[in-house]
Protein backbone atom coordinates (compact mmCIF):
# COMPACT_ATOMS: atom_id res chain seq x y z
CA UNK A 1 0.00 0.00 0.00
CA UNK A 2 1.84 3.46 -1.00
CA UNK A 3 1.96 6.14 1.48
CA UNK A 4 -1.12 8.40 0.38
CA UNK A 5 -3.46 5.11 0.97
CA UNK A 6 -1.71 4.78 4.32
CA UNK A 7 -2.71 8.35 5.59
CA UNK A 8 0.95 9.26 5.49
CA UNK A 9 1.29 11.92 3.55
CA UNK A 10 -1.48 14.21 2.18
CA UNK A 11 -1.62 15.06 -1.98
CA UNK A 12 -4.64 17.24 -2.95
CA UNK A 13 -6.02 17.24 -6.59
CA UNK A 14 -3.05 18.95 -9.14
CA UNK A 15 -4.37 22.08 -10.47
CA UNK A 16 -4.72 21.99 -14.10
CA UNK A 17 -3.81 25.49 -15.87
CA UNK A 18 -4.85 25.56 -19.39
CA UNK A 19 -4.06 27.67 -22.67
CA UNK A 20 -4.70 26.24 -25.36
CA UNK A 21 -3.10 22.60 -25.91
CA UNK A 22 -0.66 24.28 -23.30
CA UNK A 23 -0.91 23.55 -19.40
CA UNK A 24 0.55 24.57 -16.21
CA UNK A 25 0.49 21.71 -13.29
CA UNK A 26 0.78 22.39 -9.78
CA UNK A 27 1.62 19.64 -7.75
CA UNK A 28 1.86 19.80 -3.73
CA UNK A 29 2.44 17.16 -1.55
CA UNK A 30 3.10 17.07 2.00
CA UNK A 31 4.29 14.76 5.02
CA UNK A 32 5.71 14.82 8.37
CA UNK A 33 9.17 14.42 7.39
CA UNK A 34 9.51 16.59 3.55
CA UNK A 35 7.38 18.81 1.86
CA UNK A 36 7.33 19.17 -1.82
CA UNK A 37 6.01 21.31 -4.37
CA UNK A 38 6.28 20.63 -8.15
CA UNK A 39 5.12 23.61 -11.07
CA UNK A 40 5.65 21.95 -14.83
CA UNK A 41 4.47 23.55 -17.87
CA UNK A 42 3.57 21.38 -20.44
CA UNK A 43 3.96 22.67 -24.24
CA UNK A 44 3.50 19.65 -26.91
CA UNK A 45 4.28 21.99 -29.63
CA UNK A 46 7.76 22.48 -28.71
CA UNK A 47 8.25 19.41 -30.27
CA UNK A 48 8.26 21.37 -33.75
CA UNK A 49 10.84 23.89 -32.06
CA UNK A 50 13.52 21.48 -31.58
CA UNK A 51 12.15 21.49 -27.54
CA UNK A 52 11.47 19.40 -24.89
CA UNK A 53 7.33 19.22 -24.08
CA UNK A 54 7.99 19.47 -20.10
CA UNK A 55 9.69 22.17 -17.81
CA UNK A 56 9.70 22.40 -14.55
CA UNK A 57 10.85 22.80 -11.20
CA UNK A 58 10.50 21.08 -7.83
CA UNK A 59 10.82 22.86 -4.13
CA UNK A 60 11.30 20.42 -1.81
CA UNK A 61 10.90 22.07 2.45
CA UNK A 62 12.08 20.24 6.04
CA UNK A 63 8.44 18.63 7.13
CA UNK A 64 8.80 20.24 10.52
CA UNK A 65 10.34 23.76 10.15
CA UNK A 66 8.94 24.51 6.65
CA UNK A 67 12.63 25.46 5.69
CA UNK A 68 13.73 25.22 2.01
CA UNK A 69 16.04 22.56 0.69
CA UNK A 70 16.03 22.19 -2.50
CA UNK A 71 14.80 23.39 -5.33
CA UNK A 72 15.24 20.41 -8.26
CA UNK A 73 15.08 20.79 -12.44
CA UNK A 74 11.66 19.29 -12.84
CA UNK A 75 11.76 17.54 -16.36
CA UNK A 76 14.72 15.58 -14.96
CA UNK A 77 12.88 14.49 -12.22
CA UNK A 78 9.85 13.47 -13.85
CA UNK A 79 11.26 11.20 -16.18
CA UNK A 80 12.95 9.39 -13.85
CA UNK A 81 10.25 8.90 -11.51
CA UNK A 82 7.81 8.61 -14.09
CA UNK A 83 10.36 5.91 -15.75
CA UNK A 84 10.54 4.12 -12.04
CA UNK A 85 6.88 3.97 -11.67
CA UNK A 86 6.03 2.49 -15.06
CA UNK A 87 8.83 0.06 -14.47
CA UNK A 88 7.11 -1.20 -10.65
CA UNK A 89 4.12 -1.50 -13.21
CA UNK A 90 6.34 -3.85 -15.49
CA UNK A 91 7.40 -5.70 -12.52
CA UNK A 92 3.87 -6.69 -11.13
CA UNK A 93 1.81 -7.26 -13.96
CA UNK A 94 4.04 -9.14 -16.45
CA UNK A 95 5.39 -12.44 -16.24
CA UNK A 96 9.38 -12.86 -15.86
CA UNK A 97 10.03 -14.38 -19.51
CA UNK A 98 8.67 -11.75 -21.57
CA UNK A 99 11.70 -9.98 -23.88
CA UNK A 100 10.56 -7.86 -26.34
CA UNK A 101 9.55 -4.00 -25.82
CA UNK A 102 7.65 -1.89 -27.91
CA UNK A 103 7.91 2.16 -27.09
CA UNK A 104 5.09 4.38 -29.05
CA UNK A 105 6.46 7.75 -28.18
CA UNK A 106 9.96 8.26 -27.72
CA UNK A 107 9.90 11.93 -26.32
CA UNK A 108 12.12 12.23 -23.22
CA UNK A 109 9.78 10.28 -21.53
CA UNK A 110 9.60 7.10 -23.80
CA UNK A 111 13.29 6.75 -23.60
CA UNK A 112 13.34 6.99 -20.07
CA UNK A 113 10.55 4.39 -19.96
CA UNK A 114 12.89 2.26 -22.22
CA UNK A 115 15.83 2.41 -19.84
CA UNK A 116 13.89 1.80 -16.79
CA UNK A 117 11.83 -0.87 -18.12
CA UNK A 118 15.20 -2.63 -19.04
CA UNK A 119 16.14 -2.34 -15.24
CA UNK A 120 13.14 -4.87 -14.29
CA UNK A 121 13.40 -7.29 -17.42
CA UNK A 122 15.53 -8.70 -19.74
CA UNK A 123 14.72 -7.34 -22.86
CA UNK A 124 17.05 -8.27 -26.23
CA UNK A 125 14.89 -6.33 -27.87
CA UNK A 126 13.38 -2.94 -28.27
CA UNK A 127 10.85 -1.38 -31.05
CA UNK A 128 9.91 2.29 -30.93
CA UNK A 129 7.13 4.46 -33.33
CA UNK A 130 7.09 8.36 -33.13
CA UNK A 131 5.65 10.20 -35.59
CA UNK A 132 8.59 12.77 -35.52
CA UNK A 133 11.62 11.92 -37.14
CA UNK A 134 13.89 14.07 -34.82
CA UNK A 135 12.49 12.20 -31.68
CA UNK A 136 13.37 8.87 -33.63
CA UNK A 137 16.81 10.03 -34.45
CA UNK A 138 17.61 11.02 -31.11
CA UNK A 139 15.89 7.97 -29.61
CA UNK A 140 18.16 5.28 -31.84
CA UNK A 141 21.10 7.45 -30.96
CA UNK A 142 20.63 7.17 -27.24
CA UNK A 143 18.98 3.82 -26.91
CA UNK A 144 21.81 2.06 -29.29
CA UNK A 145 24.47 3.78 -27.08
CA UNK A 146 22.86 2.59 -23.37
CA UNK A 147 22.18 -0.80 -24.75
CA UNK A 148 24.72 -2.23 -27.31
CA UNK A 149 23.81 -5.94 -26.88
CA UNK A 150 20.15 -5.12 -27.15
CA UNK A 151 18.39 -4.83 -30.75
CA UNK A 152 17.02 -1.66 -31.66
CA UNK A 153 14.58 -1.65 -34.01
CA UNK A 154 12.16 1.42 -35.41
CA UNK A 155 8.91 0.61 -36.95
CA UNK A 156 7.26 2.07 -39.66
CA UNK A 157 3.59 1.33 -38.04
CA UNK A 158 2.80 1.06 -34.62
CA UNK A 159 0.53 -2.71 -36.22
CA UNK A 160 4.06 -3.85 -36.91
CA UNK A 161 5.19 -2.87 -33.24
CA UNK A 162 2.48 -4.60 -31.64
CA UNK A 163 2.81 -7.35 -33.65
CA UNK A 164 6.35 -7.69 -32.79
CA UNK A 165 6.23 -6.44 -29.02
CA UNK A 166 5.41 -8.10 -25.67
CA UNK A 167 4.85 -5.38 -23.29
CA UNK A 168 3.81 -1.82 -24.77
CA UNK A 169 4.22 1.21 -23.29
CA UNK A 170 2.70 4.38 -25.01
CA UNK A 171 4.30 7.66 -23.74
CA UNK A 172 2.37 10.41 -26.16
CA UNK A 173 -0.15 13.16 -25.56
CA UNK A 174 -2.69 12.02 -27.87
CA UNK A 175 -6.15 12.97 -27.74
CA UNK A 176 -7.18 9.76 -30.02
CA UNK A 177 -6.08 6.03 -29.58
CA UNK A 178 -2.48 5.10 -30.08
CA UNK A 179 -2.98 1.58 -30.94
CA UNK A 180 -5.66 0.26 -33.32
CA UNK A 181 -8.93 -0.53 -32.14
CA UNK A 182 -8.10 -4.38 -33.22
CA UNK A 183 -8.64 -7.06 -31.24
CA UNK A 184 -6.16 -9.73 -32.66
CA UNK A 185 -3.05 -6.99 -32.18
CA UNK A 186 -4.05 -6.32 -28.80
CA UNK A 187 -4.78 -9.91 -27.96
CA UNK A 188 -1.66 -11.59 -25.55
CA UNK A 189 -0.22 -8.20 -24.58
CA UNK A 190 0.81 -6.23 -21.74
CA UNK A 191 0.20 -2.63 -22.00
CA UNK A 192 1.78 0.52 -19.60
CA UNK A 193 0.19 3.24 -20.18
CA UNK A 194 1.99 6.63 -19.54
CA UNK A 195 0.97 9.30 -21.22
CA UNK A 196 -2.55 10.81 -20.83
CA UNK A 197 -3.55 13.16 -17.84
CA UNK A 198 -5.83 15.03 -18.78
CA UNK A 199 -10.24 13.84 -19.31
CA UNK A 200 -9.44 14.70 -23.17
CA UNK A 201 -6.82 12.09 -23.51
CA UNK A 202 -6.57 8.71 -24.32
CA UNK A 203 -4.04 6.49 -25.70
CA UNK A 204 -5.87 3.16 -25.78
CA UNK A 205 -8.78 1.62 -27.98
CA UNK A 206 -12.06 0.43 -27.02
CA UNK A 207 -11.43 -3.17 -27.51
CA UNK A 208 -8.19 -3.20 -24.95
CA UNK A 209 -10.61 -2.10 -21.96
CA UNK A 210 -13.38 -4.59 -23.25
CA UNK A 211 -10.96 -7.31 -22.37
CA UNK A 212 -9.39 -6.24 -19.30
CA UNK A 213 -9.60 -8.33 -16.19
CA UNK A 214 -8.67 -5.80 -13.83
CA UNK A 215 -7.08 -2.03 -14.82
CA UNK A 216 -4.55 -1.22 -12.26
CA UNK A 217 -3.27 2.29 -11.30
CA UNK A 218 -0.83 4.20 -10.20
CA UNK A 219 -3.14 6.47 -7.79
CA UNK A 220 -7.10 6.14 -7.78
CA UNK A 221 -6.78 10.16 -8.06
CA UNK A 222 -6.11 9.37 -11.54
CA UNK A 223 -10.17 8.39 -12.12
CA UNK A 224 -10.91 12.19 -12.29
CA UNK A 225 -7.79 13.24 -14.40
CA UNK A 226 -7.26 10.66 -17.51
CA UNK A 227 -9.38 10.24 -20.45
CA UNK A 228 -7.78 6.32 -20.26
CA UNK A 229 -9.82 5.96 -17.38
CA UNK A 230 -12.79 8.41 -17.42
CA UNK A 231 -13.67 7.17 -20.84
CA UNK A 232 -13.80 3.12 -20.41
CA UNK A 233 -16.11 3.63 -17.24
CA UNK A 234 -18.05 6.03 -18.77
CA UNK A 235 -19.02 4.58 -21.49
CA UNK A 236 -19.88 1.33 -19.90
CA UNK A 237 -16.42 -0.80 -21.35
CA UNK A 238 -14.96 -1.53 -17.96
CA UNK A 239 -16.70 -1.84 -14.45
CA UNK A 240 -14.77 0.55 -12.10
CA UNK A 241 -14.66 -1.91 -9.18
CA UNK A 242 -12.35 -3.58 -11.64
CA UNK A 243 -9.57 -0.55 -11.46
CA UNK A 244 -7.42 -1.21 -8.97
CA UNK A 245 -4.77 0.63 -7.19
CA UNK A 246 -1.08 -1.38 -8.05
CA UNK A 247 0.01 -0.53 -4.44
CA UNK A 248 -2.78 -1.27 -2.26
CA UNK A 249 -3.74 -4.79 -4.28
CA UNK A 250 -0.64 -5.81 -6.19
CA UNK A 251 2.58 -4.90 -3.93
CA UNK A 252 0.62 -5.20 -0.89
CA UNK A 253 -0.41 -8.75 -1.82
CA UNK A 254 -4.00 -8.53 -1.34
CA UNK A 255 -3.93 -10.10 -5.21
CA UNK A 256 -1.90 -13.03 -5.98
CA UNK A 257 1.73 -11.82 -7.37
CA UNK A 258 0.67 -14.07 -10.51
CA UNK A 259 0.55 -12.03 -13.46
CA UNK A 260 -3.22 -11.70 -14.82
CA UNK A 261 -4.27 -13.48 -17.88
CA UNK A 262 -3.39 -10.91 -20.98
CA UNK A 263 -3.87 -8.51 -22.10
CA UNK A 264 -3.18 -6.20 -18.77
CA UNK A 265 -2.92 -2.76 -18.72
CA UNK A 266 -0.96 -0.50 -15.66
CA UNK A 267 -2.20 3.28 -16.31
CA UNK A 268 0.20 5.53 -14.67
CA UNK A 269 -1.36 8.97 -14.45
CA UNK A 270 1.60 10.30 -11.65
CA UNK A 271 0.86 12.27 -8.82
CA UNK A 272 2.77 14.70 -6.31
CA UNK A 273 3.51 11.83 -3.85
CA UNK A 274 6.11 10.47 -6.45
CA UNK A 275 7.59 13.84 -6.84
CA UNK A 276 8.07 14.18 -3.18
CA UNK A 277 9.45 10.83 -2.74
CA UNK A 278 12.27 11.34 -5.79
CA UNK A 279 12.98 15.04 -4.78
CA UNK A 280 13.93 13.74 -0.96
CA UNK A 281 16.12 10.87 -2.57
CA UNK A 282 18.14 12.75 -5.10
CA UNK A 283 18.51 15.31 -1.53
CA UNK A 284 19.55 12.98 0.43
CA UNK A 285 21.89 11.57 -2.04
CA UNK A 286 23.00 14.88 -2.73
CA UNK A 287 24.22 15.27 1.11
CA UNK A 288 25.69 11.76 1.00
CA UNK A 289 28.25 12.78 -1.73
CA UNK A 290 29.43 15.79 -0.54
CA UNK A 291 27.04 18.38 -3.03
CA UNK A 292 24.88 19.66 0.03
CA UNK A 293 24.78 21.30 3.40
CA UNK A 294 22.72 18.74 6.15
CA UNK A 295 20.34 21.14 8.44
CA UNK A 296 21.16 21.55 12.62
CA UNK A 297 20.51 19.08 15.00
């Protein structure tokens, strides 16, 4: 069970902040021990400016005096803890043998997803789709480099991904289905879902949630936020007492550690709690090797 369903630390609703396709996210979270405070502006056409999506920055306070600490580069941050939390969802919902990865989206995110999903399983192999040939280039370039003995393969079609692929994980900020609505590509998959946060976005067809035993989450907060998840129980696809919180069913071991029958689907929507958590470890590590200056006894 994680530490928000344990009444340890307290993470109200992120405020959303919308222009356009832009947003602004404000994320607070706070405990006895740290609090934390994450702004991140989220601009998908910087894409076609050569940019990265996601800035942001992270203040991370003492629990008890309210003094500053910190104050972390955001996009950084949120890869890696976004890349750690889609790989716990690798970990508990697929089975051990599986060895072939299929990335759609290959932003900074995707590639982080990559490397931490590599971290959990064996992969030899890794496929990757983006529509945007810079984001391709750059993600052969780094994912040939980190993993020499690996395969690297980029597809043409995300059917020939899925065909190919084990576990998918779909890092994108699409407003319409990633993956085709077809039951036969979908069938015998395992699917981690990463990229849509907002009630407008969805990466995943009808037929995936039609065949889902049980949906499992990040944070249940995610129910209000992500079109993947508004959507399917909305529209009558997927009974919501099937949704289920990874930490509080999964890793507590409430459900049986057995993989589900495929095709299973982890939707990771994120949350401030995660931010908080990474922010105090990259501190703390920080003070172990020299870089920081520990507070009075």
């Amino acid at each position: 069970m994680c530490a928000q369903e344990m009444g340890l630390i307290s993470v109200p609703q992120r405020m959303h902040l919308d222009q356009g396709d832009n947003t602004l996210l404000v994320m607070p979270a706070i405990s006895k021990e740290r609090i934390g405070c994450k702004v991140v502006s989220l601009f998908p056409g910087n894409r076609n400016l050569g940019l990265p999506a996601l800035f942001g920055l992270v203040m991370l306070l003492d629990g008890q005096m309210g003094m500053p600490l910190a104050i972390l580069e955001g996009k950084g941050l949120t890869a890696m803890r976004t890349g750690a939390v889609g790989a716990a969802g690798i970990h508990w919902t697929t089975p051990d043998s599986v060895t072939r990865l299929g990335i759609v989206g290959v932003g900074v995110q995707g590639i982080q997803q990559a490397i931490f999903a590599c971290h959990v399983r064996d992969f030899s192999e890794i496929r990757f789709f983006d529509p945007h040939p810079e984001a391709r280039r750059r993600a052969m370039t780094v994912l040939t480099e980190r993993f020499p003995e690996k395969r690297i393969v980029e597809c043409a079609l995300v059917d020939i991904l899925l065909q190919e692929s084990e576990v998918i994980i779909t890092a994108t900020h699409s407003r319409e289905p990633v993956l085709p609505d077809d039951e036969d590509l979908l069938r015998g998959k395992h699917f981690i879902g990463i990229g849509s946060y907002k009630p407008q976005m969805r990466e995943f067809p009808k037929s995936l949630f039609l065949r889902l035993e049980n949906l499992f989450v990040d944070t249940l907060q995610g129910l209000r936020e992500s079109g993947d998840l508004i959507d399917p129980v909305d529209q009558g696809w997927l009974d919501p007492e099937r949704i289920r919180s990874l930490g509080s069913k999964l890793i507590s071991g409430e459900l049986a550690r057995e993989p589900a029958r495929p095709p299973t689907l982890f939707k990771s929507v994120g949350g401030a709690q995660f931010d908080l958590a990474a922010a105090d470890l990259v501190y703390r590590k920080a003070l172990e090797s020299g870089l920081g200056t520990r507070l009075p006894e």
